[in-house]
C-alpha atoms as a PDB file:
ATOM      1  CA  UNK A   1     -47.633 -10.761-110.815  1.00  0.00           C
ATOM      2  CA  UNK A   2     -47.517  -8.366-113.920  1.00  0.00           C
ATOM      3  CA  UNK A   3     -47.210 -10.328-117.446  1.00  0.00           C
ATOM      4  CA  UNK A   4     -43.520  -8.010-117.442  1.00  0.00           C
ATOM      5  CA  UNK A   5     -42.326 -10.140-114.276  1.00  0.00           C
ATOM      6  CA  UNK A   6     -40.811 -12.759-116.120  1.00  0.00           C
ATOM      7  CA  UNK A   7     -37.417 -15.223-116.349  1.00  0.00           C
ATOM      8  CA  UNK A   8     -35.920 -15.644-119.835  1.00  0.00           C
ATOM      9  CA  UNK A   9     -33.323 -18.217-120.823  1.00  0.00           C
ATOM     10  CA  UNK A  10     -30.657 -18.335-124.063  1.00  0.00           C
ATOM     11  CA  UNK A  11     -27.868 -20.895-124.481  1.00  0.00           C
ATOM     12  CA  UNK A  12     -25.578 -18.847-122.135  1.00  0.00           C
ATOM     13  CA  UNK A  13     -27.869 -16.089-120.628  1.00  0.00           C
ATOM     14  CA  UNK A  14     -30.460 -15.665-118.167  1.00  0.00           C
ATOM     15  CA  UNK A  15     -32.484 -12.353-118.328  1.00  0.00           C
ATOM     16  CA  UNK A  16     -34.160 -11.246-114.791  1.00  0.00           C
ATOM     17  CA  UNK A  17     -35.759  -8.297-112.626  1.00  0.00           C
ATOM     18  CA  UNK A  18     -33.184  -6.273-111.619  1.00  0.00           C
ATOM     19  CA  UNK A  19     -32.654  -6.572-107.965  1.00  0.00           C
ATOM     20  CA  UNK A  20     -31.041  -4.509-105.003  1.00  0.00           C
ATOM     21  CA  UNK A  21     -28.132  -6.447-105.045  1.00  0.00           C
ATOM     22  CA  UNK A  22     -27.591  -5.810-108.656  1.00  0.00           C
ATOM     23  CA  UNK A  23     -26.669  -1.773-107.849  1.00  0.00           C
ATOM     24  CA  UNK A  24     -22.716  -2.164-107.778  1.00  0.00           C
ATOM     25  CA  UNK A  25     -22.644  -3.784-111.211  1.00  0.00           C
ATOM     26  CA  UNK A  26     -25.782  -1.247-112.666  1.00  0.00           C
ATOM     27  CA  UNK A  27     -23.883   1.425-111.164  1.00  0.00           C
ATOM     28  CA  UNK A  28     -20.193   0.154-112.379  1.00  0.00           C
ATOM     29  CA  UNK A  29     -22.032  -0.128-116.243  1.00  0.00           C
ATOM     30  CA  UNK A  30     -23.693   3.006-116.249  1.00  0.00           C
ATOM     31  CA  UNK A  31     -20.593   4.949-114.891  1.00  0.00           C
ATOM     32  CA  UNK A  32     -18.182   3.733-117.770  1.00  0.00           C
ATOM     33  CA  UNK A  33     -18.136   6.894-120.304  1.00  0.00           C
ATOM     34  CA  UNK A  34     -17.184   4.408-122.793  1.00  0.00           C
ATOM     35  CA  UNK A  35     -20.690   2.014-121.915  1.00  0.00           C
ATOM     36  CA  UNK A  36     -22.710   5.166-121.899  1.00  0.00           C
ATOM     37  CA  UNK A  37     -20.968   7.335-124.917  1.00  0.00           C
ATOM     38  CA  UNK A  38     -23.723   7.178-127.281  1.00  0.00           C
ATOM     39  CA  UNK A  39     -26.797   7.490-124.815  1.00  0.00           C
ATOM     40  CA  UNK A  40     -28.692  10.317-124.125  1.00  0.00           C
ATOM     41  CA  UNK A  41     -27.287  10.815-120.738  1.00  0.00           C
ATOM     42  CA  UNK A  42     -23.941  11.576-118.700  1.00  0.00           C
ATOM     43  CA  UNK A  43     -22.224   8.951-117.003  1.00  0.00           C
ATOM     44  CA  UNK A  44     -23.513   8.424-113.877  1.00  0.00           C
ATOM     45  CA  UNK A  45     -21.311   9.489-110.795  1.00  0.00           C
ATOM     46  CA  UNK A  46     -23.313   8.321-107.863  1.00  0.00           C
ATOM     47  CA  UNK A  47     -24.233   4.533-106.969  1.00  0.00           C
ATOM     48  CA  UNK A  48     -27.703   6.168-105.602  1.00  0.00           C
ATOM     49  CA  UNK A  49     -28.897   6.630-109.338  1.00  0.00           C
ATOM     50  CA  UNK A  50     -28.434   2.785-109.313  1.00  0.00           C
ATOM     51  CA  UNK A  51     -30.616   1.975-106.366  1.00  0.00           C
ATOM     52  CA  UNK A  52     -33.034   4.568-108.260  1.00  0.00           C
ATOM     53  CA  UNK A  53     -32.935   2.342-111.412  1.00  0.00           C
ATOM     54  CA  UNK A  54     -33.529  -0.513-109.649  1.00  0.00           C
ATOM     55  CA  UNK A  55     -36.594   0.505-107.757  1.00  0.00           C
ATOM     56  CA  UNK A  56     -37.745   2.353-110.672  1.00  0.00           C
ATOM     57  CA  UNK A  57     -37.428  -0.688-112.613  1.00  0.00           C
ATOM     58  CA  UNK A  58     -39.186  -3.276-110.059  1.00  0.00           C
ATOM     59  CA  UNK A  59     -42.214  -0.632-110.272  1.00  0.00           C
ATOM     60  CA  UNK A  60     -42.374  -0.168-113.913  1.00  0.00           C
ATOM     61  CA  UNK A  61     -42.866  -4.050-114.263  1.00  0.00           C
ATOM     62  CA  UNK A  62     -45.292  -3.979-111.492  1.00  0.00           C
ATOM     63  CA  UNK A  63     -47.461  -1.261-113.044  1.00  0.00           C
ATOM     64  CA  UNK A  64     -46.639  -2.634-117.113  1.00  0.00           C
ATOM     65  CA  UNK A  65     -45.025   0.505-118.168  1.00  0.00           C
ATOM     66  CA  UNK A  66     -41.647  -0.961-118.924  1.00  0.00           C
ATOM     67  CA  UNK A  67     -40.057  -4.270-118.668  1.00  0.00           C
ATOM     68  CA  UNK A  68     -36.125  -3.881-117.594  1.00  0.00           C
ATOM     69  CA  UNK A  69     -34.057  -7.194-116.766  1.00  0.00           C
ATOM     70  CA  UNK A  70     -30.746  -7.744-115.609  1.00  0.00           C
ATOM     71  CA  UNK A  71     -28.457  -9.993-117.760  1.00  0.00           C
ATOM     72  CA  UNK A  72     -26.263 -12.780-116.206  1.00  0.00           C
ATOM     73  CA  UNK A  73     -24.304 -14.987-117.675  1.00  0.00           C
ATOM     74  CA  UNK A  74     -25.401 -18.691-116.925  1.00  0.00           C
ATOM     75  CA  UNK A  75     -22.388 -20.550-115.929  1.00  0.00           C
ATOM     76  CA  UNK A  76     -21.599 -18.486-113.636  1.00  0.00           C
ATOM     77  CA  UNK A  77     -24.556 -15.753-112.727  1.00  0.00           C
ATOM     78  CA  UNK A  78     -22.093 -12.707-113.381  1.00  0.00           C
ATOM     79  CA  UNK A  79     -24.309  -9.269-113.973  1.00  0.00           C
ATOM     80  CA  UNK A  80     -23.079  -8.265-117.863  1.00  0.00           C
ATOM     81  CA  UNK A  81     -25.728  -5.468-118.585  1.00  0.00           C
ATOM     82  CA  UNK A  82     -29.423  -5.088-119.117  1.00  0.00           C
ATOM     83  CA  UNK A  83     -32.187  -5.147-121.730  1.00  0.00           C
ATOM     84  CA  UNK A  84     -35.268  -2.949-121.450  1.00  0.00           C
ATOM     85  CA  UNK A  85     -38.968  -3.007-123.522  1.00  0.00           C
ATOM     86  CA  UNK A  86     -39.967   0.586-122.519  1.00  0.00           C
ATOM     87  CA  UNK A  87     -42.435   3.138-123.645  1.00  0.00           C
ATOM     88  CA  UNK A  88     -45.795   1.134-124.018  1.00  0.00           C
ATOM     89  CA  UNK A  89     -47.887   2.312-126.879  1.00  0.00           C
ATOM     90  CA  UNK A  90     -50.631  -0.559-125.736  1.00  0.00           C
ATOM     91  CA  UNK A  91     -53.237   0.564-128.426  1.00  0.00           C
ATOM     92  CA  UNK A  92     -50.628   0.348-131.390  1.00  0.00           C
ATOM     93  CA  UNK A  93     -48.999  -2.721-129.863  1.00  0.00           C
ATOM     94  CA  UNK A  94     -45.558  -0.422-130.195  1.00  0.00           C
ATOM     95  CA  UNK A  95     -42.494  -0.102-127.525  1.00  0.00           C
ATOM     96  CA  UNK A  96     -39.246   0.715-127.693  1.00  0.00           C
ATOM     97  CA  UNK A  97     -35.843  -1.049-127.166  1.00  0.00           C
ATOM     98  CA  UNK A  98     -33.080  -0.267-124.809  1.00  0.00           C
ATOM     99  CA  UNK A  99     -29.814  -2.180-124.048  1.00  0.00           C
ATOM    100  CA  UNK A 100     -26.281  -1.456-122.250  1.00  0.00           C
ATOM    101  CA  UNK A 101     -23.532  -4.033-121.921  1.00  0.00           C
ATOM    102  CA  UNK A 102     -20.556  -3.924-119.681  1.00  0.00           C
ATOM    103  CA  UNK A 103     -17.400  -3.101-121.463  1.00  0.00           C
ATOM    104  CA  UNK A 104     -15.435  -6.679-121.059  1.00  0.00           C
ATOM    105  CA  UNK A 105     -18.296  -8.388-122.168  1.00  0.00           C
ATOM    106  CA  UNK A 106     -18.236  -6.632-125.851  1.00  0.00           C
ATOM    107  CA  UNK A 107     -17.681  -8.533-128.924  1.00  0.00           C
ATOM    108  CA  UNK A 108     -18.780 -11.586-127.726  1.00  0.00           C
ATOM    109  CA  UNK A 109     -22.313 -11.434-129.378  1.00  0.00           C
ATOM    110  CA  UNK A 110     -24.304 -11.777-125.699  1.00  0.00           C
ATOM    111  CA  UNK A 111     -26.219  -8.564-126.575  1.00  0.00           C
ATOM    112  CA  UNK A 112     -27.911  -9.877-129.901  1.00  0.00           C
ATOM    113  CA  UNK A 113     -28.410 -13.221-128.113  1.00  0.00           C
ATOM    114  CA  UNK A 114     -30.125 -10.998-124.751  1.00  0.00           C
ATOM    115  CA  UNK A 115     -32.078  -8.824-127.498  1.00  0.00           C
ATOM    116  CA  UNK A 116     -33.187 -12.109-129.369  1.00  0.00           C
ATOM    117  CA  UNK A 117     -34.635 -13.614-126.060  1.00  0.00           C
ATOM    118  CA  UNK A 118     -36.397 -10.279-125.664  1.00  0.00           C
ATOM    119  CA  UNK A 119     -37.981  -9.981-128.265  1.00  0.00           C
ATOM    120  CA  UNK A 120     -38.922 -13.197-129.002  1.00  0.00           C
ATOM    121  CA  UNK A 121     -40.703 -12.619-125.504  1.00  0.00           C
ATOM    122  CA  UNK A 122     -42.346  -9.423-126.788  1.00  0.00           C
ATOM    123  CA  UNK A 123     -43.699 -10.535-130.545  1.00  0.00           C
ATOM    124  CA  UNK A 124     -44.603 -14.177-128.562  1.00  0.00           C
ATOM    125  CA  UNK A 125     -45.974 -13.080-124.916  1.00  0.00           C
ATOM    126  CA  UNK A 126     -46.768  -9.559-125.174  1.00  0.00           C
ATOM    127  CA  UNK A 127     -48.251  -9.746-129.045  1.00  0.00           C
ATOM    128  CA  UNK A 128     -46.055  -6.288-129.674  1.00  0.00           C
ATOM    129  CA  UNK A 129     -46.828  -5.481-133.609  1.00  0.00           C
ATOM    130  CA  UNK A 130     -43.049  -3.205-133.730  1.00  0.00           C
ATOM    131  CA  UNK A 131     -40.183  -2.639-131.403  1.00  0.00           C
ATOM    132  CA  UNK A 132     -37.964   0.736-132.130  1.00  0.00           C
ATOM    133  CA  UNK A 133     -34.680   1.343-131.393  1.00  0.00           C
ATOM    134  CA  UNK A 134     -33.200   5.087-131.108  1.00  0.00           C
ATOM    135  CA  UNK A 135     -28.753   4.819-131.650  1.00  0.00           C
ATOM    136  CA  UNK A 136     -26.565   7.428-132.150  1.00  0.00           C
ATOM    137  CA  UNK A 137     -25.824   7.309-135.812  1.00  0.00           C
ATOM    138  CA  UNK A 138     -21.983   6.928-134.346  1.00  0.00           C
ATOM    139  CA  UNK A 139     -22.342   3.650-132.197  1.00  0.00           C
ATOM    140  CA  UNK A 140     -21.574   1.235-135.851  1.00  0.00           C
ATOM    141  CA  UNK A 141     -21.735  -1.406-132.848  1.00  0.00           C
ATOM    142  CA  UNK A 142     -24.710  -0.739-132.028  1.00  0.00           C
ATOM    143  CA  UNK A 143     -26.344  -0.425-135.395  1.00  0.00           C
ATOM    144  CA  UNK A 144     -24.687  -3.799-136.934  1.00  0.00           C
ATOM    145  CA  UNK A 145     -26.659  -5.358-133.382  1.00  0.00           C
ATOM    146  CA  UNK A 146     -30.040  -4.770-134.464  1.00  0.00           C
ATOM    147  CA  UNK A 147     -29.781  -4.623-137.831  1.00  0.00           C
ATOM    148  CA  UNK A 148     -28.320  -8.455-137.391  1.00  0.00           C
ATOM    149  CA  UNK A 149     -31.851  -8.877-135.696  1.00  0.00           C
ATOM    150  CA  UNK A 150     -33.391  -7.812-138.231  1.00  0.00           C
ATOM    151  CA  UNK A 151     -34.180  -4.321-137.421  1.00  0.00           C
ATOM    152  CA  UNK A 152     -34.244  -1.593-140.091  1.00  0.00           C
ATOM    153  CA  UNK A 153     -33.040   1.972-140.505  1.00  0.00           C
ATOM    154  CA  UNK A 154     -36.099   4.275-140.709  1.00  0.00           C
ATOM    155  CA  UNK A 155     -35.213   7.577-140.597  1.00  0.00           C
ATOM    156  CA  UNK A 156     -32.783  10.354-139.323  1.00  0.00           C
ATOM    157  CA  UNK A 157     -33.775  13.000-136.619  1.00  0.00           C
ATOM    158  CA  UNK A 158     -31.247  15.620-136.453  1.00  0.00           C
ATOM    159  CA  UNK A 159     -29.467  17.240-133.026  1.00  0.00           C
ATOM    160  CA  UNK A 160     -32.331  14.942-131.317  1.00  0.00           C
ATOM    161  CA  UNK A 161     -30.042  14.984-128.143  1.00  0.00           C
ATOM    162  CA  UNK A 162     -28.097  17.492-125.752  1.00  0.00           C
ATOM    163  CA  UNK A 163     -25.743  15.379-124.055  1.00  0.00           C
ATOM    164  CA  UNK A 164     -23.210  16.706-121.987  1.00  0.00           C
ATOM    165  CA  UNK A 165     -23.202  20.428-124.229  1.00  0.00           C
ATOM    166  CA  UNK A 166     -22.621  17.853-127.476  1.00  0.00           C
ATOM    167  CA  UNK A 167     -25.386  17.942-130.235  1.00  0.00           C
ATOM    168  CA  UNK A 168     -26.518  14.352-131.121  1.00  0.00           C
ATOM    169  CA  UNK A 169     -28.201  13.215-133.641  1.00  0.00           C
ATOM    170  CA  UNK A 170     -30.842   9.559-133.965  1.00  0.00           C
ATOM    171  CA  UNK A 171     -31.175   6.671-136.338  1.00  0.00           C
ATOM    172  CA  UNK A 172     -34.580   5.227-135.809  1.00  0.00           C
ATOM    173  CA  UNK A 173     -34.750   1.440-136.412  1.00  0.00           C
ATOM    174  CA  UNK A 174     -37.924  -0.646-136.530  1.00  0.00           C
ATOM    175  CA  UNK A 175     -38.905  -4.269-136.305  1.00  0.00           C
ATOM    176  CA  UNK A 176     -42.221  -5.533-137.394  1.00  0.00           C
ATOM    177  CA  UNK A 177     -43.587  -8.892-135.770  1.00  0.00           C
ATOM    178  CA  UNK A 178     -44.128 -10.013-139.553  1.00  0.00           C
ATOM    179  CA  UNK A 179     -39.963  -9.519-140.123  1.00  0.00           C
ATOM    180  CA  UNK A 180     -39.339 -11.177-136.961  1.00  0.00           C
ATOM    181  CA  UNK A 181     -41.437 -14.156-137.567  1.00  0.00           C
ATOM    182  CA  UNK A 182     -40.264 -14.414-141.158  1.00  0.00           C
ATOM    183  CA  UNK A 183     -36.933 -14.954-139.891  1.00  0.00           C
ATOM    184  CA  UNK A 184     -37.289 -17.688-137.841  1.00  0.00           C
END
């Protein structure tokens, strides 16, 4: 079993390998323009690219190259979204952050409470020294989620992104495992 194979548990979420049964709602998510506006891909218009991120997912966590995991809510075991630790940088203890919620489950502050399970995971289990997160300078959602966590703004990267012919720009955040631990 890789260390990335895991089961984590908030007051109302469970966090969990994405499974095969799991493609309708990945593949309902990730094909909302709205859910996928500020990411650095198209919506997705064929439930194949969900069975794709699902069996790309289950290997990544078998091979410790990224950790993605489903998010349900715990009453009732409804799929909401997913949370990812991708992008390894083992030798500077370093990976990045990635998170997409389904639309009728915004605003009701699961996504901090998915992230915080995360990465209390990652600074606690995994010994990560800093997570980064890469947002559209446009998603104010998204920004006001990790910088609630504690993240902060680092830099800009200009027309980092072609998305659909549209010239995006990034916001780099970054948490430290001192920040994180100071705020507990």
């Amino acid at each position: 079993m890789s260390k990335l194979d895991v089961v984590l548990r908030s007051a109302r979420l469970i966090l969990r390998p994405l499974k095969p049964a799991d493609a309708g709602a990945v593949f309902a998510t990730y094909s909302d323009a709205e859910v996928v506006r500020y990411w650095s891909g198209e919506p997705w218009t064929d439930i194949a690219r969900a069975v794709e991120y699902i069996e790309g997912g289950s290997r990544d966590i078998a091979d410790g190259s990224a950790m993605r995991l489903g998010v349900e809510l715990a009453d009732s075991g409804a799929w909401i979204g997913q949370v990812s630790l991708h992008r390894f940088d083992a030798q500077n203890r370093r990976c990045e952050l990635g998170y997409a919620l389904m639309r009728a489950h915004w605003g009701h502050g699961y996504i901090g409470e998915a992230l915080g399970a995360l990465l209390g995971f990652g600074f606690d289990s995994l010994e990560l020294n800093r997570v980064e997160a890469d947002i559209d300078p446009r998603n104010a959602a998204s920004r006001r989620a990790v910088e609630r966590l504690g993240f902060k703004e680092e830099g800009l990267l200009r027309e980092r992104w072609l998305v659909g012919g549209e010239v995006c720009d990034t916001v780099f955040y970054g948490l430290l495992r001192s920040d994180w631990l100071a705020r507990r």
